[in-house]
C-alpha atoms as a PDB file:
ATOM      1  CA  UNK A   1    -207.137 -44.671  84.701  1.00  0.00           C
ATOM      2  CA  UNK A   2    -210.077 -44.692  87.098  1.00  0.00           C
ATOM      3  CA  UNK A   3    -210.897 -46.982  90.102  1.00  0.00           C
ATOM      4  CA  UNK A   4    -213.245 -49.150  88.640  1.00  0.00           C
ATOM      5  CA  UNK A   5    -210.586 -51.293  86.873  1.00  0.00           C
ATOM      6  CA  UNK A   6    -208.002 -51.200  89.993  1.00  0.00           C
ATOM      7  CA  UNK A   7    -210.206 -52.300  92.155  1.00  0.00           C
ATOM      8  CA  UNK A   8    -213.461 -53.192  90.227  1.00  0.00           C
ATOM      9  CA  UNK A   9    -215.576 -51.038  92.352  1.00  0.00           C
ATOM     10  CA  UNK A  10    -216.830 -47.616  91.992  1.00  0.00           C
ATOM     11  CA  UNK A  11    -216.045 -43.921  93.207  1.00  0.00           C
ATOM     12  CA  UNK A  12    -219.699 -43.175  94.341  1.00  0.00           C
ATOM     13  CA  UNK A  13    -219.169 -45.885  97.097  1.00  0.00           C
ATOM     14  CA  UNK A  14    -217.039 -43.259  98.919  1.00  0.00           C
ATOM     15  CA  UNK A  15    -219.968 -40.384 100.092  1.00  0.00           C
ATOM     16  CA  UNK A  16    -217.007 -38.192 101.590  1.00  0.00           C
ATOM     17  CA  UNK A  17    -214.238 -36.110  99.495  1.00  0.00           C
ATOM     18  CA  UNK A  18    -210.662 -37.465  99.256  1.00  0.00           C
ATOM     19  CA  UNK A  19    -209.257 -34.781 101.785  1.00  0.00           C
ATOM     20  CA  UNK A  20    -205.307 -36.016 100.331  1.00  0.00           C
ATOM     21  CA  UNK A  21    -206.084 -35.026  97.445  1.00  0.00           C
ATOM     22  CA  UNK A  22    -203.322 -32.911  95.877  1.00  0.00           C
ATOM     23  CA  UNK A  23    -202.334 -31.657  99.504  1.00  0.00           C
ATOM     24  CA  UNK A  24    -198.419 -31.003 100.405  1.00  0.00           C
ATOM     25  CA  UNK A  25    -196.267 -33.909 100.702  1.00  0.00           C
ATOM     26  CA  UNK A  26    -192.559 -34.445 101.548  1.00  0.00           C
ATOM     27  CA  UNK A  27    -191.027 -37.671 101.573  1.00  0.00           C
ATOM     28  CA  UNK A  28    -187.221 -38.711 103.372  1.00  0.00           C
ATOM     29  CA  UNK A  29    -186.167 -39.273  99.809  1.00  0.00           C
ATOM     30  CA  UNK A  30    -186.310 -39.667  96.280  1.00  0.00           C
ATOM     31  CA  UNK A  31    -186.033 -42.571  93.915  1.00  0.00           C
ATOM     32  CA  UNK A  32    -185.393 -40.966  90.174  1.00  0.00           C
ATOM     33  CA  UNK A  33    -188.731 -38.948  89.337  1.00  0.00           C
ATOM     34  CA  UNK A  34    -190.646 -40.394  91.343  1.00  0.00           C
ATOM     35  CA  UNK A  35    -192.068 -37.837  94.054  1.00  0.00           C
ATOM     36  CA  UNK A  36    -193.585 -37.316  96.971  1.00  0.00           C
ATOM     37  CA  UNK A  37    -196.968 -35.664  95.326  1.00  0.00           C
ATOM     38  CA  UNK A  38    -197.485 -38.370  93.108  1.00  0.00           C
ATOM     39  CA  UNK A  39    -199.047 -40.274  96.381  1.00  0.00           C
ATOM     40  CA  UNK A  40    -201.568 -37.455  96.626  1.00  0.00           C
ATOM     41  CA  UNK A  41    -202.855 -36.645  93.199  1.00  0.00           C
ATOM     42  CA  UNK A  42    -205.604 -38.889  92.295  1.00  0.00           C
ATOM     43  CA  UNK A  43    -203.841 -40.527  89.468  1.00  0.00           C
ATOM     44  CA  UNK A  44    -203.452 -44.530  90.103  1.00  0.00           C
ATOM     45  CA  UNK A  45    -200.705 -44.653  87.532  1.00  0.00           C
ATOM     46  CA  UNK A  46    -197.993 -42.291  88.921  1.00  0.00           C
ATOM     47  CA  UNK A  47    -195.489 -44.239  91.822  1.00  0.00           C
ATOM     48  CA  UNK A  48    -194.046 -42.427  95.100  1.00  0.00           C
ATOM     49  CA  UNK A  49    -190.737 -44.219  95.238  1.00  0.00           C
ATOM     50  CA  UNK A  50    -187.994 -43.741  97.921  1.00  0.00           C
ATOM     51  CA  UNK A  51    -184.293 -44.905  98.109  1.00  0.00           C
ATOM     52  CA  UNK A  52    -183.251 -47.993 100.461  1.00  0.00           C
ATOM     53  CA  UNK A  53    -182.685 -47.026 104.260  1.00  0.00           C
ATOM     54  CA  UNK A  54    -182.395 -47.812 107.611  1.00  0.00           C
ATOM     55  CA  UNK A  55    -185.203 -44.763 108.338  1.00  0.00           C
ATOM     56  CA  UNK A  56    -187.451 -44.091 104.544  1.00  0.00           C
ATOM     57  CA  UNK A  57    -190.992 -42.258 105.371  1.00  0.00           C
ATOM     58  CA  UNK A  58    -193.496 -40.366 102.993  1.00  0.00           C
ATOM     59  CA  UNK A  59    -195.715 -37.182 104.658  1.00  0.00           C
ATOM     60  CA  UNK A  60    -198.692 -35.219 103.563  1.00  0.00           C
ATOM     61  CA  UNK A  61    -199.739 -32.480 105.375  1.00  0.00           C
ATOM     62  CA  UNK A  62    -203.690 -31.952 105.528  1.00  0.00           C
ATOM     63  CA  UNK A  63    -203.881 -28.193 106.454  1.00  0.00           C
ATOM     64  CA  UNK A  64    -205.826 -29.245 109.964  1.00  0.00           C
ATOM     65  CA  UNK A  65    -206.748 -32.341 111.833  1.00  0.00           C
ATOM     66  CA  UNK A  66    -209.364 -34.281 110.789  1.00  0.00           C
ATOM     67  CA  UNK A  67    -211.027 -37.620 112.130  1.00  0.00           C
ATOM     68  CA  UNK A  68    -211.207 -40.453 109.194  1.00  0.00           C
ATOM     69  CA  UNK A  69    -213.605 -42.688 108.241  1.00  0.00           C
ATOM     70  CA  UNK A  70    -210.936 -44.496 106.391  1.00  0.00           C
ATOM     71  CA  UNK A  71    -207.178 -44.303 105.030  1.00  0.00           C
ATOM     72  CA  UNK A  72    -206.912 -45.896 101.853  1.00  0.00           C
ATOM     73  CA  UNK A  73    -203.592 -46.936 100.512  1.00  0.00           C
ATOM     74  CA  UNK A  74    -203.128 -48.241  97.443  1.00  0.00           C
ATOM     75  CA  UNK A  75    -199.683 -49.895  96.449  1.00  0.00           C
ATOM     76  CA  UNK A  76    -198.693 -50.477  92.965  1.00  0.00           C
ATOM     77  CA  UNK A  77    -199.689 -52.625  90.384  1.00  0.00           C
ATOM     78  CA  UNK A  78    -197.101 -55.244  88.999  1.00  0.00           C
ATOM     79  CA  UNK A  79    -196.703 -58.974  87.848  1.00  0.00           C
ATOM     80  CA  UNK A  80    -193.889 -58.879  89.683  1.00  0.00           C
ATOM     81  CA  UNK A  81    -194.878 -60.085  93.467  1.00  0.00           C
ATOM     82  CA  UNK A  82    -191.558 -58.968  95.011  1.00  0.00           C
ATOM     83  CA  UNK A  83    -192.096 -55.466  93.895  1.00  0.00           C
ATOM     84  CA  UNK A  84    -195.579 -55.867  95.723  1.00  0.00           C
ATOM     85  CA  UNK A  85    -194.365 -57.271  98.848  1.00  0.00           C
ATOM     86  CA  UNK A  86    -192.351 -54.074  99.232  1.00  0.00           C
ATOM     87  CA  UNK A  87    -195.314 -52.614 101.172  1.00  0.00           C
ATOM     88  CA  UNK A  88    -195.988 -55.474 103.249  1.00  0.00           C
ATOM     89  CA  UNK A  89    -195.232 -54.384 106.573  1.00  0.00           C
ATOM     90  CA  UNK A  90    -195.707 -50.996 106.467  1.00  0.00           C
ATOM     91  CA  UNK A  91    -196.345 -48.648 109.194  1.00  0.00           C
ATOM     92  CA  UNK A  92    -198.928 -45.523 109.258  1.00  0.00           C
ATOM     93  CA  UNK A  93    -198.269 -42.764 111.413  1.00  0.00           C
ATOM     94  CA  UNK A  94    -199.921 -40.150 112.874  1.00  0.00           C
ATOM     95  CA  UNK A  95    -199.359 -36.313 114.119  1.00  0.00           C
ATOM     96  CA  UNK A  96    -201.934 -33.438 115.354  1.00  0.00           C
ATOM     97  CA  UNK A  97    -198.763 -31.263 114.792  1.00  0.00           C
ATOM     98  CA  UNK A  98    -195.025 -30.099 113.189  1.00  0.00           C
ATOM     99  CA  UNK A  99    -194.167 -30.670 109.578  1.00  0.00           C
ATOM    100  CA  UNK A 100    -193.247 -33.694 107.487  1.00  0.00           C
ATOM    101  CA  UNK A 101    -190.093 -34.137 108.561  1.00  0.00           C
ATOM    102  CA  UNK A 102    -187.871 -36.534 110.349  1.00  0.00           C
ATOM    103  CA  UNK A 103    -188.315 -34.822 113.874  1.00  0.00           C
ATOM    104  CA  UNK A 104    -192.137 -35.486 113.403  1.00  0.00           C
ATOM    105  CA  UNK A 105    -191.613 -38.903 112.150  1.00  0.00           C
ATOM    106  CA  UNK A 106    -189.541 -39.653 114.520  1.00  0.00           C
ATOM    107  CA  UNK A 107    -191.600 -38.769 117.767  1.00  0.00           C
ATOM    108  CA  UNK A 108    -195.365 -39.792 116.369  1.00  0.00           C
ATOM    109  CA  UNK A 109    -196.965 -42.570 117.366  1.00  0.00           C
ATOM    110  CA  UNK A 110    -198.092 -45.422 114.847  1.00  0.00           C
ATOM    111  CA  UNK A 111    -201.293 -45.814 114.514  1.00  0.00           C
ATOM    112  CA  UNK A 112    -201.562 -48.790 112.441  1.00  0.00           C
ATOM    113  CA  UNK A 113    -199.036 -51.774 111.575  1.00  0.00           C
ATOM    114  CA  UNK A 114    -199.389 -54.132 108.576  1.00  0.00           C
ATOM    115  CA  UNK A 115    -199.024 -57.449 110.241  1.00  0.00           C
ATOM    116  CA  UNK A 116    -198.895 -58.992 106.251  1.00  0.00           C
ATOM    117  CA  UNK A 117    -195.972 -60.980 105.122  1.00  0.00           C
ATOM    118  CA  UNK A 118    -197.513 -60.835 101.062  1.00  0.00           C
ATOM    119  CA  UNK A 119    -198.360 -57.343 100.213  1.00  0.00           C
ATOM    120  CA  UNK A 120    -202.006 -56.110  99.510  1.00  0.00           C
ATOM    121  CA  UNK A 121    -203.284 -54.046  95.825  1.00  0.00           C
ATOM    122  CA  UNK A 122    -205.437 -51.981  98.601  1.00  0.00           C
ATOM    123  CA  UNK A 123    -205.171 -51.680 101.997  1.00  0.00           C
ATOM    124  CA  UNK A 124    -208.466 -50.535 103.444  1.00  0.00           C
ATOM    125  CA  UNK A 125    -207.564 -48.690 107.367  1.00  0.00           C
ATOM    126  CA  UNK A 126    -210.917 -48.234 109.265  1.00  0.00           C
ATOM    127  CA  UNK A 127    -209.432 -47.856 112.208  1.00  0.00           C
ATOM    128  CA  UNK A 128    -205.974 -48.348 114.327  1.00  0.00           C
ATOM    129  CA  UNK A 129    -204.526 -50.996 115.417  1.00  0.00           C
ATOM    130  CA  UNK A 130    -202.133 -49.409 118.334  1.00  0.00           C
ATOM    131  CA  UNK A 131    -203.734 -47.877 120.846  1.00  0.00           C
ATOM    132  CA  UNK A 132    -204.314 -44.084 118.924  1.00  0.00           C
ATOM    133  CA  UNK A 133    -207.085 -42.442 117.113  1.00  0.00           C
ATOM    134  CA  UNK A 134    -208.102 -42.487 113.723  1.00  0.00           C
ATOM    135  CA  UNK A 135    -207.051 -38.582 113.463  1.00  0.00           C
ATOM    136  CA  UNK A 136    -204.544 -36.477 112.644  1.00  0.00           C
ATOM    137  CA  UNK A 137    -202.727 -33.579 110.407  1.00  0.00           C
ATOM    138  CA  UNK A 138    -199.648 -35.303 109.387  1.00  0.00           C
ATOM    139  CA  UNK A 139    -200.439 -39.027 108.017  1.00  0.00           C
ATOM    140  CA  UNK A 140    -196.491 -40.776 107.553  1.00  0.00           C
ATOM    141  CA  UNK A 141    -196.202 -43.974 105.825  1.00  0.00           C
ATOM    142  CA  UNK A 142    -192.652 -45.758 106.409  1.00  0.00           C
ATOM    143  CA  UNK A 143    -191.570 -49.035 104.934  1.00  0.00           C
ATOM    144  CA  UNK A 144    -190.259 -52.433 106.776  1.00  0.00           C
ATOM    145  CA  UNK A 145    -186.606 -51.225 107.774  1.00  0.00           C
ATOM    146  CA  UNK A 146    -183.693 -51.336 105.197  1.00  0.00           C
ATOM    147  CA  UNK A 147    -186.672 -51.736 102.349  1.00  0.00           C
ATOM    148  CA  UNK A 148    -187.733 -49.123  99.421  1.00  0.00           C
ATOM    149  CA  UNK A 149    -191.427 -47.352  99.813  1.00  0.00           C
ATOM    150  CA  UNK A 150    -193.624 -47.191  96.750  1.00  0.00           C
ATOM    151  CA  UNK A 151    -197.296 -46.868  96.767  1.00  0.00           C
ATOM    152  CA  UNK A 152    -199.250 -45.063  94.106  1.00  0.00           C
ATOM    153  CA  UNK A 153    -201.891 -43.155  96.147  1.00  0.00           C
ATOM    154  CA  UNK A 154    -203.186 -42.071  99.420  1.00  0.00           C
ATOM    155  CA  UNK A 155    -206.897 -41.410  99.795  1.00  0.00           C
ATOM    156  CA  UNK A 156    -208.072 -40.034 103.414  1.00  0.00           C
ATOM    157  CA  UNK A 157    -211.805 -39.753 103.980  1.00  0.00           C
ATOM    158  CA  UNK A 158    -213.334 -37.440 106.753  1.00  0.00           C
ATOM    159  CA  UNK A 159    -215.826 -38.980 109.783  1.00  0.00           C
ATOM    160  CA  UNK A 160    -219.014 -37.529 108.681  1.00  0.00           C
ATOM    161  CA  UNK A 161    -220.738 -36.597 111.756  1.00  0.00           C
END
C-alpha cells in the first residue's frame, strides 16, 4: 500500500529521505506480533502494538542526531474510532544520547504533546511544542497513561540546510 491512498497525497511532496526508515527500534513491550520495527519500515499496513501500562513507550535509534524538518506519525487505520483515539494524547520524546530504554525514556524531555481528545490518521510535527528542539538521536513515542500504543509508521525528515 502506498501513501497516496492513506493520505491522498504523494511521496514526491517530501524532497528529503525518510531517515526512520528501517532503523533500530525497541519498544517497553509487545502486544502478540506486533513489533517494534514495524513502526520503522515503510509499510502503512503493519501495526506497532504495546501491552496496557502505567509507563508503555516505543524507540528508534537514528545512528546520530539530526535536526527535522518534520516527524510524521501515522496511527492506524480503522472504522473503529476507539481504536483511533488510542493515540490521542500522545507524547514525543526526544534524546541526543543513551539507548531506547526506560532510563532514556525516563530522563528525556518531551518535545511535543498531543493536546487532541479524538485521535488524528496523520499527525504532521513541524516543530515542538515544549520548550526543546526539533533534534535528536532517540525519538520515543509513549501513550496517554494506563492506555495501549499502536501507530503504523514513523517517518523523520532531515532540515535541509
Amino acid at each position: 500500500m502506498g501513501l497516496e491512498p492513506f493520505l491522498g497525497f504523494h511521496t514526491e511532496e517530501f524532497a528529503t529521505k525518510n531517515i526512520a526508515l528501517n532503523k533500530p527500534a525497541r519498544m517497553s513491550s509487545m502486544r502478540k506480533q506486533f513489533r517494534a520495527g514495524n513502526g520503522v519500515d515503510g509499510m502503512l499496513t503493519n501495526l506497532v502494538h504495546t501491552r496496557k501500562s502505567d509507563t508503555e513507550w516505543w524507540c528508534v535509534d537514528l545512528g546520530k542526531v539530526y535536526d527535522f524538518q518534520s516527524v510524521v506519525l501515522y496511527n492506524r487505520r480503522n472504522k473503529n474510532k476507539a481504536l483511533i483515539n488510542r493515540l490521542a494524547g500522545f507524547e514525543l520524546k526526544f534524546s541526543y544520547n543513551g539507548h531506547c530504554d526506560f532510563e532514556t525514556f525516563n530522563g528525556s524531555p518531551v518535545c511535543y504533546k498531543d493536546t487532541e481528545s479524538i485521535g488524528q490518521l496523520v499527525y504532521n510535527i513541524t516543530k515542538c511544542n515544549e520548550p526543546v528542539c526539533l533534534s535528536s538521536r532517540f525519538i520515543f513515542i509513549s501513550p496517554r497513561s494506563k492506555q495501549y500504543l499502536n501507530f503504523v509508521e514513523l517517518m523523520v525528515y532531515e532540515l535541509e540546510e
